[in-house]
Protein backbone atom coordinates (compact mmCIF):
# COMPACT_ATOMS: atom_id res chain seq x y z
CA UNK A 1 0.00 0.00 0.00
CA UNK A 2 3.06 2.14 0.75
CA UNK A 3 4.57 1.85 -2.49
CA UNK A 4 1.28 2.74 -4.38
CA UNK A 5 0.78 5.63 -2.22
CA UNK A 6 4.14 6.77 -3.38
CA UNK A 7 3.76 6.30 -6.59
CA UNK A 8 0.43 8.09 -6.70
CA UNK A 9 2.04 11.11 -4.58
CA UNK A 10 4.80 11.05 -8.11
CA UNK A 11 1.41 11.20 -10.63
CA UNK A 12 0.63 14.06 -8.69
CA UNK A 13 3.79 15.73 -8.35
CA UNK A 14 4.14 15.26 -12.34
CA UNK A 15 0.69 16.67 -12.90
CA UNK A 16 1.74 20.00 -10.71
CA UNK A 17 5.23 20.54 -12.82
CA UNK A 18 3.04 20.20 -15.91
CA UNK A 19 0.36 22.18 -14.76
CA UNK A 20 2.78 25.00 -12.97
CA UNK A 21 5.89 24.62 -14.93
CA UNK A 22 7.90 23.75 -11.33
CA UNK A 23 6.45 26.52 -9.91
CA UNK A 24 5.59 26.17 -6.27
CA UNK A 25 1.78 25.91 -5.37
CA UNK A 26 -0.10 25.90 -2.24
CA UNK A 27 -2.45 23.30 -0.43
CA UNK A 28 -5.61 24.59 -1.89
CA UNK A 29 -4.51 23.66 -5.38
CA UNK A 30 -2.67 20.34 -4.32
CA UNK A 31 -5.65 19.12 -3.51
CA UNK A 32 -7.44 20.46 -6.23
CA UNK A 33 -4.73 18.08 -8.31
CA UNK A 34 -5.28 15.28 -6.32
CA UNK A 35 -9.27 14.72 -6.95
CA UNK A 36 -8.42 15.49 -10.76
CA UNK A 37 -5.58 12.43 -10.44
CA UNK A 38 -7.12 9.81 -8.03
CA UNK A 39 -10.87 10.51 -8.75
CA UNK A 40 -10.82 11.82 -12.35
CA UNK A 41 -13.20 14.69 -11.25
CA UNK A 42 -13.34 18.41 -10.17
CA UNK A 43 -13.77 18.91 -6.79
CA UNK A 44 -16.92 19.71 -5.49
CA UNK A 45 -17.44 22.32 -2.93
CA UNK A 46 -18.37 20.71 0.06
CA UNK A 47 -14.77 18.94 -0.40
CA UNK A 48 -12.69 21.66 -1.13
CA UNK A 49 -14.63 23.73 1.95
CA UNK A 50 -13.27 20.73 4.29
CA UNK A 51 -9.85 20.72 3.43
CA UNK A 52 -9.92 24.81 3.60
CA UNK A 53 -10.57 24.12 6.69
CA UNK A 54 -7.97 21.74 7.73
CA UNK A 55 -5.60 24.57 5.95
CA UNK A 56 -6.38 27.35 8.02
CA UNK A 57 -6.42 24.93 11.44
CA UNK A 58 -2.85 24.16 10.35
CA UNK A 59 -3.52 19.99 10.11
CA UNK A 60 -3.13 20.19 6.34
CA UNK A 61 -0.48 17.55 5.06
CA UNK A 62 -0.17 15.89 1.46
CA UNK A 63 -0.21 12.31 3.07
CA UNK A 64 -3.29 12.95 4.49
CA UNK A 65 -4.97 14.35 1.32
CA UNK A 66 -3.90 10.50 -0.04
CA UNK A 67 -5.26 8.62 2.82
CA UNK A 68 -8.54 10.52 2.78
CA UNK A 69 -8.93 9.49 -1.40
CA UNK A 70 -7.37 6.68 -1.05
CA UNK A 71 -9.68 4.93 1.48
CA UNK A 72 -12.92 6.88 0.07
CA UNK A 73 -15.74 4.42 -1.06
CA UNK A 74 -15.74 6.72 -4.25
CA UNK A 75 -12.01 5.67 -5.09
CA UNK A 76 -12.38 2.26 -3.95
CA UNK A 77 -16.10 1.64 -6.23
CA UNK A 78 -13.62 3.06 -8.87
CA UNK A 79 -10.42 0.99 -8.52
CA UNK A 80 -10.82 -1.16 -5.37
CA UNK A 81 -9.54 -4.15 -7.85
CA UNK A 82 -7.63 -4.71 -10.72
CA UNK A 83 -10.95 -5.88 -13.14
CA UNK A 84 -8.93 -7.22 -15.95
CA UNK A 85 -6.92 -9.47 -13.91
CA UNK A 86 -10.16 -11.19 -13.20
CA UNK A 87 -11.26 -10.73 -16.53
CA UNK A 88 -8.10 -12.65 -17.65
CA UNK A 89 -8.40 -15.31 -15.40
CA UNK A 90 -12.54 -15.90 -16.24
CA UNK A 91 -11.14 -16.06 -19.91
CA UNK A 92 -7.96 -18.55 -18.81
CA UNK A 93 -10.71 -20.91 -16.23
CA UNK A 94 -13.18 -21.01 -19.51
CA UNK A 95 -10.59 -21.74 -22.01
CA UNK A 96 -9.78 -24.59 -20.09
CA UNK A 97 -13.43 -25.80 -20.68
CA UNK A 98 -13.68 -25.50 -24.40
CA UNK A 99 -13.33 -28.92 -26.22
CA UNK A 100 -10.65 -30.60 -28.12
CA UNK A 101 -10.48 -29.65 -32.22
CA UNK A 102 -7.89 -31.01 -34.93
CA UNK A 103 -8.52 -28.13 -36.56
CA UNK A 104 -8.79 -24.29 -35.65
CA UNK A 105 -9.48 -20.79 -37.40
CA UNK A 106 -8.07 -18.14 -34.24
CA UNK A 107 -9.82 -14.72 -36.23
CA UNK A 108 -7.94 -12.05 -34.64
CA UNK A 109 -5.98 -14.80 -32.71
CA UNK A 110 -1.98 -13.34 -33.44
CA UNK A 111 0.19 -12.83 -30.42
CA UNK A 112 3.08 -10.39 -30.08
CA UNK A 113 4.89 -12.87 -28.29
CA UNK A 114 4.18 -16.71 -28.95
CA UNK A 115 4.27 -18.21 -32.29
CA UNK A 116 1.14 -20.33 -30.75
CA UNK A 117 -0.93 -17.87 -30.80
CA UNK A 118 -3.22 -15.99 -28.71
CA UNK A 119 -5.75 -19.17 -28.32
CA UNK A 120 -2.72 -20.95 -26.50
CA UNK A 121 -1.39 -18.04 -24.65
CA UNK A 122 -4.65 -17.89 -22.90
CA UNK A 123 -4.39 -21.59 -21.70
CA UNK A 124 -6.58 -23.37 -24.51
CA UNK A 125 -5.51 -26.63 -23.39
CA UNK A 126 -5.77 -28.80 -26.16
CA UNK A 127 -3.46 -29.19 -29.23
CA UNK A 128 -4.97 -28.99 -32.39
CA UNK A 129 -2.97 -30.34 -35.41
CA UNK A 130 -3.95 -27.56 -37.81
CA UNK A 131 -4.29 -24.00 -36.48
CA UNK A 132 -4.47 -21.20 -39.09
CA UNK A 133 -4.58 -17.36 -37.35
CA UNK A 134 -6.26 -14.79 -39.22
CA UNK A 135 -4.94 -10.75 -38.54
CA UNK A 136 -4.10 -7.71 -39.78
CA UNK A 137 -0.15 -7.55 -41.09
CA UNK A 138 1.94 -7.54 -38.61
CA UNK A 139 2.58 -3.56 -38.35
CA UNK A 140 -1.27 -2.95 -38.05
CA UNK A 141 -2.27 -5.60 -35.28
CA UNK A 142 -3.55 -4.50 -31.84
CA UNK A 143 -1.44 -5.90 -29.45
CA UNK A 144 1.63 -4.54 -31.38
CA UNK A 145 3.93 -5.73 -34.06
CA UNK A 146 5.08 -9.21 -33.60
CA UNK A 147 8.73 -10.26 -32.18
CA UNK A 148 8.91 -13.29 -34.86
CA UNK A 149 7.78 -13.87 -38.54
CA UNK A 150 4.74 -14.87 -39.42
CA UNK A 151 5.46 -15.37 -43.13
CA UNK A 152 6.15 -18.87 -42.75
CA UNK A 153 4.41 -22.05 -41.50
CA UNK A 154 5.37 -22.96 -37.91
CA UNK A 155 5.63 -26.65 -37.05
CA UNK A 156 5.61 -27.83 -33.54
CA UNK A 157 5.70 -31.49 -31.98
CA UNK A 158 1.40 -31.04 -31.78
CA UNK A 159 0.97 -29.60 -35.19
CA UNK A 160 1.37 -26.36 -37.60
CA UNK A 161 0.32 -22.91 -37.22
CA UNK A 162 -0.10 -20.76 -40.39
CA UNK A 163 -0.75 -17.20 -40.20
CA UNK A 164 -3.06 -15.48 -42.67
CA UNK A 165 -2.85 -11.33 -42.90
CA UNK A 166 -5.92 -9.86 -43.92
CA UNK A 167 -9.20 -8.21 -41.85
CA UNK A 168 -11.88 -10.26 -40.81
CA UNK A 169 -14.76 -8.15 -42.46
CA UNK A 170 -12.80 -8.89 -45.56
CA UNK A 171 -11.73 -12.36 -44.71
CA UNK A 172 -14.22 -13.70 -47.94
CA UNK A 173 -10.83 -11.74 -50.31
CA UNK A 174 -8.30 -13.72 -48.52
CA UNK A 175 -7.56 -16.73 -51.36
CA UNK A 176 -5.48 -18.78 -49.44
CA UNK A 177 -8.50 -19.18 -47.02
CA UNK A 178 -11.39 -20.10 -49.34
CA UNK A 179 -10.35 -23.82 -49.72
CA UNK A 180 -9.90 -23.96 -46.10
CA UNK A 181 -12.29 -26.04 -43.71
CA UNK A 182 -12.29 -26.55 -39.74
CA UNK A 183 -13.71 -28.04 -36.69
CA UNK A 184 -13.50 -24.98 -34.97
CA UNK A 185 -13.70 -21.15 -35.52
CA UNK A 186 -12.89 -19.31 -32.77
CA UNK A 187 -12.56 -15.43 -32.03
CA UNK A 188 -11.44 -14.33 -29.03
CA UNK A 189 -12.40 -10.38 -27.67
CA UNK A 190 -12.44 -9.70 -31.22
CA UNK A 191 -16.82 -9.46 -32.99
CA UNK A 192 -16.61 -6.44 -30.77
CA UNK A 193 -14.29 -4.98 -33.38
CA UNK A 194 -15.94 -5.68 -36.35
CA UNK A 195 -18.28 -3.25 -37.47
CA UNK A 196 -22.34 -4.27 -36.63
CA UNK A 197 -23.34 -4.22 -40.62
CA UNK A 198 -19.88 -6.20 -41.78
CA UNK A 199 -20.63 -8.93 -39.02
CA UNK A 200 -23.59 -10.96 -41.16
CA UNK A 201 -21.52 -11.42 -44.24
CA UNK A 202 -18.62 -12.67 -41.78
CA UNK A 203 -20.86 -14.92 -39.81
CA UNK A 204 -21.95 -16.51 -43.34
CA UNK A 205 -18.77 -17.16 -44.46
CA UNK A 206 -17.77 -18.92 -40.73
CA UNK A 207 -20.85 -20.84 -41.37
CA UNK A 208 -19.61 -22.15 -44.64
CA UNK A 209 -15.81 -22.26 -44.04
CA UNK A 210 -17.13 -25.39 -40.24
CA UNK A 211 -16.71 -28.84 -41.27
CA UNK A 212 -19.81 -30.88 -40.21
CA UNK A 213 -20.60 -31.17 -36.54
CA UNK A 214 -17.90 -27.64 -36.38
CA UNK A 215 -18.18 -25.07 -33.48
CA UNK A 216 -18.14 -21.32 -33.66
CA UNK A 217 -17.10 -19.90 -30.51
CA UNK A 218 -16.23 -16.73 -29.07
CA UNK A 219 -16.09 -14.30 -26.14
CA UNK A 220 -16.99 -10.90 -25.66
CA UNK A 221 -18.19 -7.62 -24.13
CA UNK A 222 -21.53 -7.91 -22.22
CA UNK A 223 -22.66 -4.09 -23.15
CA UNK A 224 -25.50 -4.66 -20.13
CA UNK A 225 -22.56 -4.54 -17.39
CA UNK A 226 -20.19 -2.13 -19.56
CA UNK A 227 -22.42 0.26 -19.39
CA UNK A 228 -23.01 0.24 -15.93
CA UNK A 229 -18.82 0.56 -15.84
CA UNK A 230 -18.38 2.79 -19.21
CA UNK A 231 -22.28 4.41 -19.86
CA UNK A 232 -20.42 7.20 -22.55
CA UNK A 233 -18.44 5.24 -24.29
CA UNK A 234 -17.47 1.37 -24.94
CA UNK A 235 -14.63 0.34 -23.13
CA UNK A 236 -12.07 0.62 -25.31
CA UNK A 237 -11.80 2.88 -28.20
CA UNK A 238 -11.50 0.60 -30.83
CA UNK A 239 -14.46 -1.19 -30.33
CA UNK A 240 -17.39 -0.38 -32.89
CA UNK A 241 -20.51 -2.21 -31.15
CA UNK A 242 -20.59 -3.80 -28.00
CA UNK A 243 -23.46 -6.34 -27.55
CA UNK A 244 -25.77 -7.58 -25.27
CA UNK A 245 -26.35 -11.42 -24.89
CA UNK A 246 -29.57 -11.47 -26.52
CA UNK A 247 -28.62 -8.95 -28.81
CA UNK A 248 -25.92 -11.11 -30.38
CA UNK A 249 -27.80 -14.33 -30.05
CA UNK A 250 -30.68 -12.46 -32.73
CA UNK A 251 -27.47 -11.91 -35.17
CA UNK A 252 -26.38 -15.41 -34.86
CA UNK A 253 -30.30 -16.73 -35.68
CA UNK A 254 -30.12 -14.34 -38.51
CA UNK A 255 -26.98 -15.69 -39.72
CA UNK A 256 -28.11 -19.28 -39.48
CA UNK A 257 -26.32 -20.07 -36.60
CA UNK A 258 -28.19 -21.91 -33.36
CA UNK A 259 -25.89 -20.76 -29.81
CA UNK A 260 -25.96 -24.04 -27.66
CA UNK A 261 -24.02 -23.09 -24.91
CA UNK A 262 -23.95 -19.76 -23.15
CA UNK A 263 -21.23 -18.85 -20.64
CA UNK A 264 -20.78 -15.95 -18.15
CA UNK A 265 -17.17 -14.37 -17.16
CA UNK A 266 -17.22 -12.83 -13.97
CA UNK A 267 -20.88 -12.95 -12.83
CA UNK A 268 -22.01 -9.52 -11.22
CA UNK A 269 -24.96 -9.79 -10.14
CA UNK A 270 -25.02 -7.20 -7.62
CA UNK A 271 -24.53 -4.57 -10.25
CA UNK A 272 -26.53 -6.14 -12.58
CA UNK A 273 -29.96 -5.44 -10.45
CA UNK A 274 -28.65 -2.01 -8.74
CA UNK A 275 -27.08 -0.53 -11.93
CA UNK A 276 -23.97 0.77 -9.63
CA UNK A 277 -20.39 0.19 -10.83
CA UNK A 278 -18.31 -1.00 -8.17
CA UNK A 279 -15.03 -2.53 -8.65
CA UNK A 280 -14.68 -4.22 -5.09
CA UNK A 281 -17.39 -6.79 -6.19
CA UNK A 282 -14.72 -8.14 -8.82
CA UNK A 283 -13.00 -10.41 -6.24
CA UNK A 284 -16.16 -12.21 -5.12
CA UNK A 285 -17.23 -12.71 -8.32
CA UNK A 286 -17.93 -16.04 -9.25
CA UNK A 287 -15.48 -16.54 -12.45
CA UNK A 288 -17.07 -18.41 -14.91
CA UNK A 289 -21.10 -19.11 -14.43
CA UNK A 290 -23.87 -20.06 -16.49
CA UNK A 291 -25.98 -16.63 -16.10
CA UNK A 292 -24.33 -14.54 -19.03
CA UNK A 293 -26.64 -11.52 -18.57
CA UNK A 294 -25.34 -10.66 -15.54
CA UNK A 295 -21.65 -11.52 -16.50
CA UNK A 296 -19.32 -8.58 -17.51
CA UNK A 297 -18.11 -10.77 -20.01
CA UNK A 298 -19.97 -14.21 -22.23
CA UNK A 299 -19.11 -16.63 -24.43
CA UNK A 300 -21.17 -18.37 -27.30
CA UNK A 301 -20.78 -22.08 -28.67
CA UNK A 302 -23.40 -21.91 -31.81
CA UNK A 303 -23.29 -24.83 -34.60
CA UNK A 304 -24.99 -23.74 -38.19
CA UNK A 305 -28.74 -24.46 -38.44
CA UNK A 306 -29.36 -27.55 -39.60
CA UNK A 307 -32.89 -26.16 -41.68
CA UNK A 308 -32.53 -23.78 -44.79
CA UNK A 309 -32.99 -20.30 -44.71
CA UNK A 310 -35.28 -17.74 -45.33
CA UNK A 311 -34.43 -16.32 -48.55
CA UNK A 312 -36.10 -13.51 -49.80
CA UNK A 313 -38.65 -13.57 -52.50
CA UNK A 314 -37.55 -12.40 -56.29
């Protein structure tokens, strides 16, 4: 706790010399600094009357201006826990459920690091012999440009991973894919990215590109419990629609897809019914459960539609 308060007290120091140049400043606006740092907000009056108080009493000190944020339930709602850590492990404990394929399409699935891939980084437990990974060339992809080359097959002692450059709205122009058939398609954090009237098209051609008795399955957003956490914007910038569960199950019935099993990352429940973002519920949150409306995070399993559909009438 010592250490963070410390390095907190050097954010704030930073944002005075930015804000002042190095020029001295005095309690009032110290404080001032501090709400904009460790709350994100202005202060409000009834705050800044307080600690003019405590200024002209003379029991004014900058640890105490950190204790008093620090240990506010306003600050702790905010970051009482480090969410994606238990984000990241509800994605590693569900991984670890998702069945055995020979063959794999990762869409979006590259990793900076690990010639793998980001389907085995996350602790996909199983070894597919054939894993292709579709993403963007190398200098373009999200987590940053990759520390080995992807131009070339990779061959382990389980099987060979191929990467495949291209987007996945466009995935239908990338040739070397067309012939290409699999057990499994699986994208990881990544429909959020694709934009809402691209996804049908690229839902189609998953349908089309799963062997018979394949598995589409993916993980995403839950917009219901984002926007309890983020109500003015997604939760990262890059995302172009985040989606409720039922919301993404209608797209998957329109796109001839049938979701057969639903899975919830971090169940909040709590903030589900009150519609209050608080990060101290994180660490009781039940990991991976089967209510995914009340889940900051779900995952779909959908197989294609086994009837013919609806097409529209010349």
């Amino acid at each position: 706790m010592r250490r963070a308060v410390r390095l907190l007290a050097g954010r704030i120091r930073a944002a005075i010399v930015a804000r002042t140049r190095g020029e001295d400043i005095g309690p009032e606006e110290y404080v001032r600094l501090a709400y904009l740092v460790l709350l994100r907000r202005q202060i409000d009056e009834t705050g800044i009357n307080d600690w003019r108080r405590r200024i002209e009493r003379g029991t004014f000190d900058t640890q105490r201006v950190l204790d008093a944020l620090l240990g506010s339930d306003e600050y702790l709602a905010n970051h009482g826990a480090d969410i994606f850590r238990y984000l990241h492990l509800a994605r590693q404990q569900w991984i670890r459920s998702v069945d055995a394929f020979d063959s794999i399409l990762d869409i979006g699935g590259s990793s900076a690091g690990r010639r793998e891939g980001a389907l085995i980084e996350l602790g996909y437990p199983h070894r597919p012999s054939r894993l292709d990974i579709l993403d963007l060339p190398p200098d373009r992809q999200f987590w940053g440009e990759p520390t080995f080359d992807q131009t070339e097959p990779v061959d382990f002692d389980w099987g060979r991973v191929t990467y495949f450059h291209g987007s996945a709205e466009d995935v239908a122009n990338v040739a070397a894919l067309q012939a290409r058939r699999y057990e499994c398609v699986f994208m990881g954090q990544a429909i959020e990215h694709i934009l809402p009237e691209k996804l049908p098209a690229l839902l189609g051609w998953i349908r089309a590109h799963l062997l018979p008795g394949g598995r589409f399955i993916m993980d995403t957003p839950n917009r219901a419990i984002t926007k309890i956490h983020s109500p003015h914007a997604y939760i990262n910038a890059d995302h172009k629609l985040e989606y409720t569960p039922a919301q993404l199950e209608d797209v998957f019935n329109a796109a001839g897809f049938s979701v057969v099993r639903r899975t919830g990352l971090v169940h909040l429940p709590q903030m589900a019914r009150s519609g209050i973002f608080d990060a101290r519920w994180f660490p009781q949150a039940t990991l991976v459960h089967d209510d995914a409306d009340a889940s900051y995070l779900f995952a779909f399993e959908a197989i294609p539609e086994t009837k013919t559909l609806d097409t529209p009438t010349p």
